[in-house]
C-alpha atoms as a PDB file:
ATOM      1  CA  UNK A   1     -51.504  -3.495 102.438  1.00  0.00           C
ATOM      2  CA  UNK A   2     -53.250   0.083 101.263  1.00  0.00           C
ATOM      3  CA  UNK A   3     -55.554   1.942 101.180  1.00  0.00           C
ATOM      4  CA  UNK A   4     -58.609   1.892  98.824  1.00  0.00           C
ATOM      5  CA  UNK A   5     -60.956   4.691  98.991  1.00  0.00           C
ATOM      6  CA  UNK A   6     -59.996   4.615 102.880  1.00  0.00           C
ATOM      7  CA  UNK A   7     -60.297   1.114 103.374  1.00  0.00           C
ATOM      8  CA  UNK A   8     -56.793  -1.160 103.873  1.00  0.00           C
ATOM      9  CA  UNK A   9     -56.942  -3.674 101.325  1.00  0.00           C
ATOM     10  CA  UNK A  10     -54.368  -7.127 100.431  1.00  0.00           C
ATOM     11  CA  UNK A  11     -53.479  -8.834  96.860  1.00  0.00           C
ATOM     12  CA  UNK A  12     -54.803 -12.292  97.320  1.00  0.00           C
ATOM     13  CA  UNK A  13     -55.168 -15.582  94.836  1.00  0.00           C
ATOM     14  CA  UNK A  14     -58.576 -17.441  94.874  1.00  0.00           C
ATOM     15  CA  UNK A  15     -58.220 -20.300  92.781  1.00  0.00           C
ATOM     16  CA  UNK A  16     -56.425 -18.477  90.987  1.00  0.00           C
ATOM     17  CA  UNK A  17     -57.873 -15.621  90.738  1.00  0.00           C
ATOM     18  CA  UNK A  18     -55.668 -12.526  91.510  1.00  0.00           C
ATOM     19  CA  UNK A  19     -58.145 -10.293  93.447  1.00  0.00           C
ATOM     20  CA  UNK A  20     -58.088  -7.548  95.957  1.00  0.00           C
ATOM     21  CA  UNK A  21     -59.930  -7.725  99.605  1.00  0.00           C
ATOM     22  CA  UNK A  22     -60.857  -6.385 102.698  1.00  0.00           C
ATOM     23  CA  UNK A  23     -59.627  -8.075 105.934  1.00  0.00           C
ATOM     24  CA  UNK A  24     -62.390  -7.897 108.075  1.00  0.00           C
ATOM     25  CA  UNK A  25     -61.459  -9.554 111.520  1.00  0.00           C
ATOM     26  CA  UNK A  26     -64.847  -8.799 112.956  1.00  0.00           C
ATOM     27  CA  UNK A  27     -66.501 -11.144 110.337  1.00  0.00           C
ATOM     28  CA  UNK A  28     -67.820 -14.342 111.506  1.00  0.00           C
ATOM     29  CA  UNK A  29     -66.918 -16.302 108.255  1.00  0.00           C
ATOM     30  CA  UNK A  30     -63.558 -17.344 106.940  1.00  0.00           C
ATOM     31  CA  UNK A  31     -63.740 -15.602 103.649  1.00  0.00           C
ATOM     32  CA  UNK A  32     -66.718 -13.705 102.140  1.00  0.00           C
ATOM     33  CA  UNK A  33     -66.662 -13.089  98.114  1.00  0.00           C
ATOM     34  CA  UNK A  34     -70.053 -11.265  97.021  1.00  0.00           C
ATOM     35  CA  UNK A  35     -71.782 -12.788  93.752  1.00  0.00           C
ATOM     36  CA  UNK A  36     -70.512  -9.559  91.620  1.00  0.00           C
ATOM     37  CA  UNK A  37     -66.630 -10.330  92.387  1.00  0.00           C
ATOM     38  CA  UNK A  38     -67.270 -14.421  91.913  1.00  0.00           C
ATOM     39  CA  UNK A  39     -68.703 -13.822  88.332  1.00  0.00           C
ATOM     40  CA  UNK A  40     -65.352 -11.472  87.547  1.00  0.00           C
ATOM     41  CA  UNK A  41     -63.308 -13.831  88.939  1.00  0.00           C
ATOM     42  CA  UNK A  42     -65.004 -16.873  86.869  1.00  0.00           C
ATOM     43  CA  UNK A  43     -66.208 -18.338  90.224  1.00  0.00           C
ATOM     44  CA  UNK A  44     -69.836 -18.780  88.679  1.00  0.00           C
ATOM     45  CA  UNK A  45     -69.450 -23.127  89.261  1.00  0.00           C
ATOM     46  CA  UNK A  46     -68.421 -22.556  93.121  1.00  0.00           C
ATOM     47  CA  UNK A  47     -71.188 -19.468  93.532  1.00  0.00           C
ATOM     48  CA  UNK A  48     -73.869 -22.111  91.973  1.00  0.00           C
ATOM     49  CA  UNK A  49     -72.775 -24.831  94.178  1.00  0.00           C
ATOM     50  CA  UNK A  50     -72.809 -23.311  97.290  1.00  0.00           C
ATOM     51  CA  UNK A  51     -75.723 -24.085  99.546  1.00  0.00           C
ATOM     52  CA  UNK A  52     -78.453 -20.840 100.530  1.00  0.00           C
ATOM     53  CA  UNK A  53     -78.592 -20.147 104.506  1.00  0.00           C
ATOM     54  CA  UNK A  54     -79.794 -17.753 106.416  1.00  0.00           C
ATOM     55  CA  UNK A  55     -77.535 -14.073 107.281  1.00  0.00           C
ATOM     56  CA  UNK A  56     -77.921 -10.574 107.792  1.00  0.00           C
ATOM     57  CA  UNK A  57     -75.556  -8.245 108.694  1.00  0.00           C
ATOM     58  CA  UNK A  58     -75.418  -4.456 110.064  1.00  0.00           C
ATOM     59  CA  UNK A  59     -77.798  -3.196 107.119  1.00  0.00           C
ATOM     60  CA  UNK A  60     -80.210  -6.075 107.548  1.00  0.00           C
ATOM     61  CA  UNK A  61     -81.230  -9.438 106.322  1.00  0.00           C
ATOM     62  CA  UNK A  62     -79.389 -10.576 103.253  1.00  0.00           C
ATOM     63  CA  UNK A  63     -78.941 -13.285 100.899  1.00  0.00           C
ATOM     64  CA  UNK A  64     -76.174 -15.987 102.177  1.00  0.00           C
ATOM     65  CA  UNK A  65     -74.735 -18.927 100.029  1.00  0.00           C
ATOM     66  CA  UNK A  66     -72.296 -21.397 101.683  1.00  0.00           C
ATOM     67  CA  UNK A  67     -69.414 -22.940  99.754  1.00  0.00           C
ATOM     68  CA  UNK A  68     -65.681 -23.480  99.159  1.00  0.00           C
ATOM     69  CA  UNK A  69     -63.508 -22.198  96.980  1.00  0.00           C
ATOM     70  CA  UNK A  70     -60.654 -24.808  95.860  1.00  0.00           C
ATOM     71  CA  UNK A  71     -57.285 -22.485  96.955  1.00  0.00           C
ATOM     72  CA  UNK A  72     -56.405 -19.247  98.903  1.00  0.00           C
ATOM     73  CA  UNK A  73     -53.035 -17.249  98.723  1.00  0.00           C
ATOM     74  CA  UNK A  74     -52.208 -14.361 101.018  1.00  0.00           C
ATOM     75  CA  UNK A  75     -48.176 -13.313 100.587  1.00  0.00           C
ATOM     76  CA  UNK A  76     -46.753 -16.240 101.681  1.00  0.00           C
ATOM     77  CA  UNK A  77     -49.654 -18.456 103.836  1.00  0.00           C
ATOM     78  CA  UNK A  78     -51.945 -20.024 101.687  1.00  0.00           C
ATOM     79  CA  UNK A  79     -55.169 -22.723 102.238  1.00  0.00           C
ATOM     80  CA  UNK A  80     -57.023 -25.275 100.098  1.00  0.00           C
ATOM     81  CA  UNK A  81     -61.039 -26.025 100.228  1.00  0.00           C
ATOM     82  CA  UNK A  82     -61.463 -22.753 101.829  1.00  0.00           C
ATOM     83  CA  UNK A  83     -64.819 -22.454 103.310  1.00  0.00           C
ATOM     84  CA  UNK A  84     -66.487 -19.190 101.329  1.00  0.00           C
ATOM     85  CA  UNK A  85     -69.215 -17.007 102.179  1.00  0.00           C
ATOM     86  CA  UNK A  86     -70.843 -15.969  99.255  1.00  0.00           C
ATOM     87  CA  UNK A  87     -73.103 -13.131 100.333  1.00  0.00           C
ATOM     88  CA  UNK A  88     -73.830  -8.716  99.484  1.00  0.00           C
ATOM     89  CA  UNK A  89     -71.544  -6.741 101.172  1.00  0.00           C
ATOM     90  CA  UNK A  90     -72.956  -3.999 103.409  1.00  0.00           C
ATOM     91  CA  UNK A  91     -75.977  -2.259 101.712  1.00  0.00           C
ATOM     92  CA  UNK A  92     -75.504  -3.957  97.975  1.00  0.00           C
ATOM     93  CA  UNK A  93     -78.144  -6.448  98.068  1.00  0.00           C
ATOM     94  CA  UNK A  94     -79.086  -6.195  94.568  1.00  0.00           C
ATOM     95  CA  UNK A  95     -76.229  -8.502  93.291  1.00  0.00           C
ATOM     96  CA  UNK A  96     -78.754 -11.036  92.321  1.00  0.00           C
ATOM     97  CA  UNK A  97     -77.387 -14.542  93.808  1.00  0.00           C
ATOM     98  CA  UNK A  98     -78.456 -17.530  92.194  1.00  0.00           C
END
């Protein structure tokens, strides 16, 4: 772990995908990716499949897809079918999901 502009971010692998993140433990979700890091990853088939439900977080309403992405890796511990949040992180809501 480091930190990133003041924020303590991991290496992880989604399907994949090396990437970095956030570990949020006050998140209600298993794994959020917003729409900007899914299309740089190549995650454009899991964004489109996911299912649109409701969310908002601190900064309001926002838009909130549902999904799964095939594999997570974190050092050693690692899932499969991961259920994903796709959603705008904070205040970026102009990500444009599909």
């Amino acid at each position: 772990m480091e930190l990133d502009h003041g924020v303590p971010v991991i290496d992880v692998d989604l399907a994949s995908k090396k990437s970095r993140a956030l570990l949020d433990t006050g998140g209600s979700y298993k794994l959020l990716v917003t729409p900007v890091e899914a299309k740089k990853l190549g995650l454009e088939k899991e964004l489109a499949a996911a299912k649109p439900i409701g969310g908002g977080c601190y900064a309001g309403e926002q838009q909130v897809r549902l999904g799964a992405l095939s594999w997570l890796k974190v050092g050693p511990f690692a899932a499969s079918e991961i259920e994903t949040v796709f959603a705008t992180f904070g205040k970026d809501n102009g990500s444009g999901l599909p």
